[in-house]
Protein backbone atom coordinates (compact mmCIF):
# COMPACT_ATOMS: atom_id res chain seq x y z
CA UNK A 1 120.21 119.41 116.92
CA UNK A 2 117.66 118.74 114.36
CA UNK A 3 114.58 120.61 113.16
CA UNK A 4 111.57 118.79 113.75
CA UNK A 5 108.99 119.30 111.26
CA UNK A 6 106.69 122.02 111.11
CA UNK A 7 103.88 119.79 108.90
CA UNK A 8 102.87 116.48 109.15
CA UNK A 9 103.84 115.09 105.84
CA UNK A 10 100.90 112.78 105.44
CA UNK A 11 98.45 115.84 105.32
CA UNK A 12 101.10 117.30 103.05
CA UNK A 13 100.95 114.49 100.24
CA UNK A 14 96.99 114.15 100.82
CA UNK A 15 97.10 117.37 99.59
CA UNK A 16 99.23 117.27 97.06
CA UNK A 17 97.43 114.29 95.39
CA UNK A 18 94.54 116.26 94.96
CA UNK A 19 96.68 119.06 93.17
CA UNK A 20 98.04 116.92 91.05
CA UNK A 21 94.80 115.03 90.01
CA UNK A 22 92.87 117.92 89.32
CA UNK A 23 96.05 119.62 87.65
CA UNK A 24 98.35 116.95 86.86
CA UNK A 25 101.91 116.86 86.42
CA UNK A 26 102.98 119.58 84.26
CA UNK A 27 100.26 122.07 85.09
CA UNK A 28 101.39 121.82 88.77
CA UNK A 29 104.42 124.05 89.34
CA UNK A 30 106.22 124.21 92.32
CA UNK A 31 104.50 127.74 93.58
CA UNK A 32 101.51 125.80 93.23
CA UNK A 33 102.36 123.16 95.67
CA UNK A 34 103.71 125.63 98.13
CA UNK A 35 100.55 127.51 98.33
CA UNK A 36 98.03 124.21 98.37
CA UNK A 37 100.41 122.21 100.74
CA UNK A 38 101.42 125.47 102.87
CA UNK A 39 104.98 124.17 103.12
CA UNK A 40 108.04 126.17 101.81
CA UNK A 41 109.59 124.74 98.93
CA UNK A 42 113.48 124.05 100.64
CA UNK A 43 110.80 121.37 103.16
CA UNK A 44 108.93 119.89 100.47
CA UNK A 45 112.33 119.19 98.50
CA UNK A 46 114.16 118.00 101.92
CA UNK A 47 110.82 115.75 102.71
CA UNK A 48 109.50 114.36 99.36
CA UNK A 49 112.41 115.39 96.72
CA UNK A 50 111.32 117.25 94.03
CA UNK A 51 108.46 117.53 91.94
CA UNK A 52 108.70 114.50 90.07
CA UNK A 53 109.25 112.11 93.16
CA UNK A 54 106.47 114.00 95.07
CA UNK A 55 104.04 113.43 91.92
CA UNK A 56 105.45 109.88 92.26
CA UNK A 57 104.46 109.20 96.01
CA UNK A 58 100.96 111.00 95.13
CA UNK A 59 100.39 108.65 92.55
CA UNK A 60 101.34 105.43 94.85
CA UNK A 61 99.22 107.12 97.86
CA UNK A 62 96.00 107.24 94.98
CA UNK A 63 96.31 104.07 94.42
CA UNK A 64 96.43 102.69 97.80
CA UNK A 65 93.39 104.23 98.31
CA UNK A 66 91.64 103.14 95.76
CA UNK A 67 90.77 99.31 96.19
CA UNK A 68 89.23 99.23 92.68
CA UNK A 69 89.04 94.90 92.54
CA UNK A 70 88.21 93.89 95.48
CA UNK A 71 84.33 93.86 94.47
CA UNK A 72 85.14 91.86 92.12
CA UNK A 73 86.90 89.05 94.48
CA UNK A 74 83.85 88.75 95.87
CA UNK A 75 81.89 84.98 96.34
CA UNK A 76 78.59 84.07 94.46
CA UNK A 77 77.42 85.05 90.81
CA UNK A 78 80.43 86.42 88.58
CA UNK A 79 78.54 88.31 85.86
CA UNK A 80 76.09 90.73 88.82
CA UNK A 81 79.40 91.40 90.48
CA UNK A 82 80.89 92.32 86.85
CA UNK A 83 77.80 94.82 86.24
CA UNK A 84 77.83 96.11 89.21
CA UNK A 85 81.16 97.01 88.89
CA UNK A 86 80.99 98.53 85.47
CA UNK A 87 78.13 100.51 87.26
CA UNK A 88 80.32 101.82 89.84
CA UNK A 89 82.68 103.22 87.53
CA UNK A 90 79.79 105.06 85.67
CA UNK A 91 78.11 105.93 88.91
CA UNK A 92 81.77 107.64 90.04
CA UNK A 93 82.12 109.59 86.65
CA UNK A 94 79.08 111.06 86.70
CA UNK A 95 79.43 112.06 90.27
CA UNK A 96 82.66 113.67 89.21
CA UNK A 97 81.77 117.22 89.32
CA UNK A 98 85.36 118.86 88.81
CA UNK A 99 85.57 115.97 85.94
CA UNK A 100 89.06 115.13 87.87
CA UNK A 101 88.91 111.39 86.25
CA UNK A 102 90.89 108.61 87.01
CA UNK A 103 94.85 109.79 87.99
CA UNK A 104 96.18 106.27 86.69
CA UNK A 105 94.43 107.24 83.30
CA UNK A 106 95.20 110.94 83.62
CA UNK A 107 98.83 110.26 84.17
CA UNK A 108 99.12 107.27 81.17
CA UNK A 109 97.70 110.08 79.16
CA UNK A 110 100.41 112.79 79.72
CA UNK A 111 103.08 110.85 80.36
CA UNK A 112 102.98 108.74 77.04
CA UNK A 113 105.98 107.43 76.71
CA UNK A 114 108.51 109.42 78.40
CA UNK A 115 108.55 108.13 81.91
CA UNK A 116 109.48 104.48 82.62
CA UNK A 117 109.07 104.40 86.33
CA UNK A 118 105.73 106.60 86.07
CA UNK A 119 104.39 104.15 82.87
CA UNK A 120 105.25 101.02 85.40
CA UNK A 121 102.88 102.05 87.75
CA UNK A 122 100.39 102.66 85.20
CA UNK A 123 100.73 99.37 83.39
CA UNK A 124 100.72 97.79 87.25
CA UNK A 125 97.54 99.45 88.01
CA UNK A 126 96.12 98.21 84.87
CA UNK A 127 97.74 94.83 85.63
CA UNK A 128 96.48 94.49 88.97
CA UNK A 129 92.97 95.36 87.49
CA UNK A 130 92.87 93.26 84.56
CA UNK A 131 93.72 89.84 86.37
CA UNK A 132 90.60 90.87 88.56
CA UNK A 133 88.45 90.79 85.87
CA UNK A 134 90.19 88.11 84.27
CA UNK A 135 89.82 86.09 87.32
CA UNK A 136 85.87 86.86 87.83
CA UNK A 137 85.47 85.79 84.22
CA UNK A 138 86.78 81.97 84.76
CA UNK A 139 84.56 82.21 87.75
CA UNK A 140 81.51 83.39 85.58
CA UNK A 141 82.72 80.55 82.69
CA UNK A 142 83.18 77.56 85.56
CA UNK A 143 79.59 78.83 86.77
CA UNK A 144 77.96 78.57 83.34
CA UNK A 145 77.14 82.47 83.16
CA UNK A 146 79.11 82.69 79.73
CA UNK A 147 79.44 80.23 76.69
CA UNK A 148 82.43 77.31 77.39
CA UNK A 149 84.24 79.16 74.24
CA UNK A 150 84.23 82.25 75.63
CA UNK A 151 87.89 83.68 76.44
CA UNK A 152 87.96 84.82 80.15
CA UNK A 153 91.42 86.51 79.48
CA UNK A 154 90.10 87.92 76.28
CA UNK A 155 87.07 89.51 77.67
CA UNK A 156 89.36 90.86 80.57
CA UNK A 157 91.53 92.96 78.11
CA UNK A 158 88.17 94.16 76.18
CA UNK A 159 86.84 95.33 80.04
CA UNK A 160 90.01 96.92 81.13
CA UNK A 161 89.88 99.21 77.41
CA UNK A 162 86.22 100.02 78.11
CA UNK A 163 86.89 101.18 81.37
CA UNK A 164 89.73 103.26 80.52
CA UNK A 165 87.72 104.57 77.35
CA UNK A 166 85.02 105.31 80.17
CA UNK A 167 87.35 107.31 82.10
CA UNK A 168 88.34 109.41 79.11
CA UNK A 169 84.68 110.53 78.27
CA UNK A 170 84.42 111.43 81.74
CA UNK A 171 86.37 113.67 81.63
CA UNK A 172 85.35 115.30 78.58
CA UNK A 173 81.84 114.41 78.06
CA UNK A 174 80.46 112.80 80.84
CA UNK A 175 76.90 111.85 78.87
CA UNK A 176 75.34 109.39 80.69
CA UNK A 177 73.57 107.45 77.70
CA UNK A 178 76.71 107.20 76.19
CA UNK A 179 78.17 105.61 79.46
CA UNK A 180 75.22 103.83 80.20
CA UNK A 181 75.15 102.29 76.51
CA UNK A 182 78.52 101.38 76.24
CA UNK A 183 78.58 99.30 80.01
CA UNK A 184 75.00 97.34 78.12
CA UNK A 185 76.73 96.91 75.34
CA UNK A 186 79.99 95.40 76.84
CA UNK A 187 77.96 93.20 79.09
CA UNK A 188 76.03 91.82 75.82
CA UNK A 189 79.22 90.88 74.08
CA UNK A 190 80.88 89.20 77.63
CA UNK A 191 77.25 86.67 77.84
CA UNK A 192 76.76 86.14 73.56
């Protein structure tokens, strides 16, 4: 007869996200997910595989949760919507007290290069993030907000690199003029 489980593995991989986003992947070792998730390490390998595939599901479970672009989807003015998203992400950083960042940028960052199936998520993310922008952008163009010579596509790929630069200061200097500056600054060059 089989063992039912003794942890609800939903709880289990909530918890584990946040590990792994304060921590991330290497500075996480298996002790340390037994004593956060309070699940013996034979149970989180039978449940979730090892480390690697349970850093894997934490990552997909972060960004379900995170519905970064659908502000941006959003009818009416393109370049307000733009702002206030830029704004958002500054808001969030600042409000980051344990200066966790962004786990799609934390995990591009120490990963590099050496994980296909981790980078593919990553470039996704970014993916899935830049055609928002890029979309809002035609929208802004069609509606006149920005010059007729303007590159939508462009100015997407210039926004996605600002935000990610963003999340990078955050973490290690989250000054707000600096933040602040660089969002005004990105917004002048999207409307010249």
């Amino acid at each position: 007869m089989a063992r039912t489980k003794e942890f609800d593995p939903e709880v289990a991989l909530q918890r584990a996200l946040e590990l792994f986003w304060e921590r991330g992947y290497e500075a996480t070792s298996m002790a340390d997910l037994v004593d956060r998730l309070g699940v013996a390490r034979a149970s989180i390998y039978a449940t979730f595989g090892g480390k690697r595939e349970l850093y894997l599901k934490a990552l997909e479970r972060y960004l379900e949760q995170r519905n970064v672009v659908e502000p941006l989807s959003q009818p009416g003015p393109a370049l307000p919507a733009i702002r206030a998203f830029l704004d958002s992400y500054v808001a969030e950083i600042l409000a980051d007290e344990l200066r966790r960042g962004c786990m799609v940028v934390n995990t591009a960052v120490e990963f590099a290069s050496r994980d296909a199936t981790v980078l593919a998520k990553v470039a996704a993310s970014w993916a899935e993030l830049e055609t928002a922008l890029a979309g809002t952008l035609v929208r802004a163009r069609a509606q006149g907000e920005i010059p007729a010579g303007k590159d939508p596509y462009a100015l997407a790929r210039f926004l996605l690199v600002l935000l990610q630069g963003l999340r990078v200061l955050g973490r290690a200097d989250p000054d707000p003029r600096r933040l602040r500056d660089a969002v005004d600054q990105a917004m002048t060059a999207v409307q010249i």
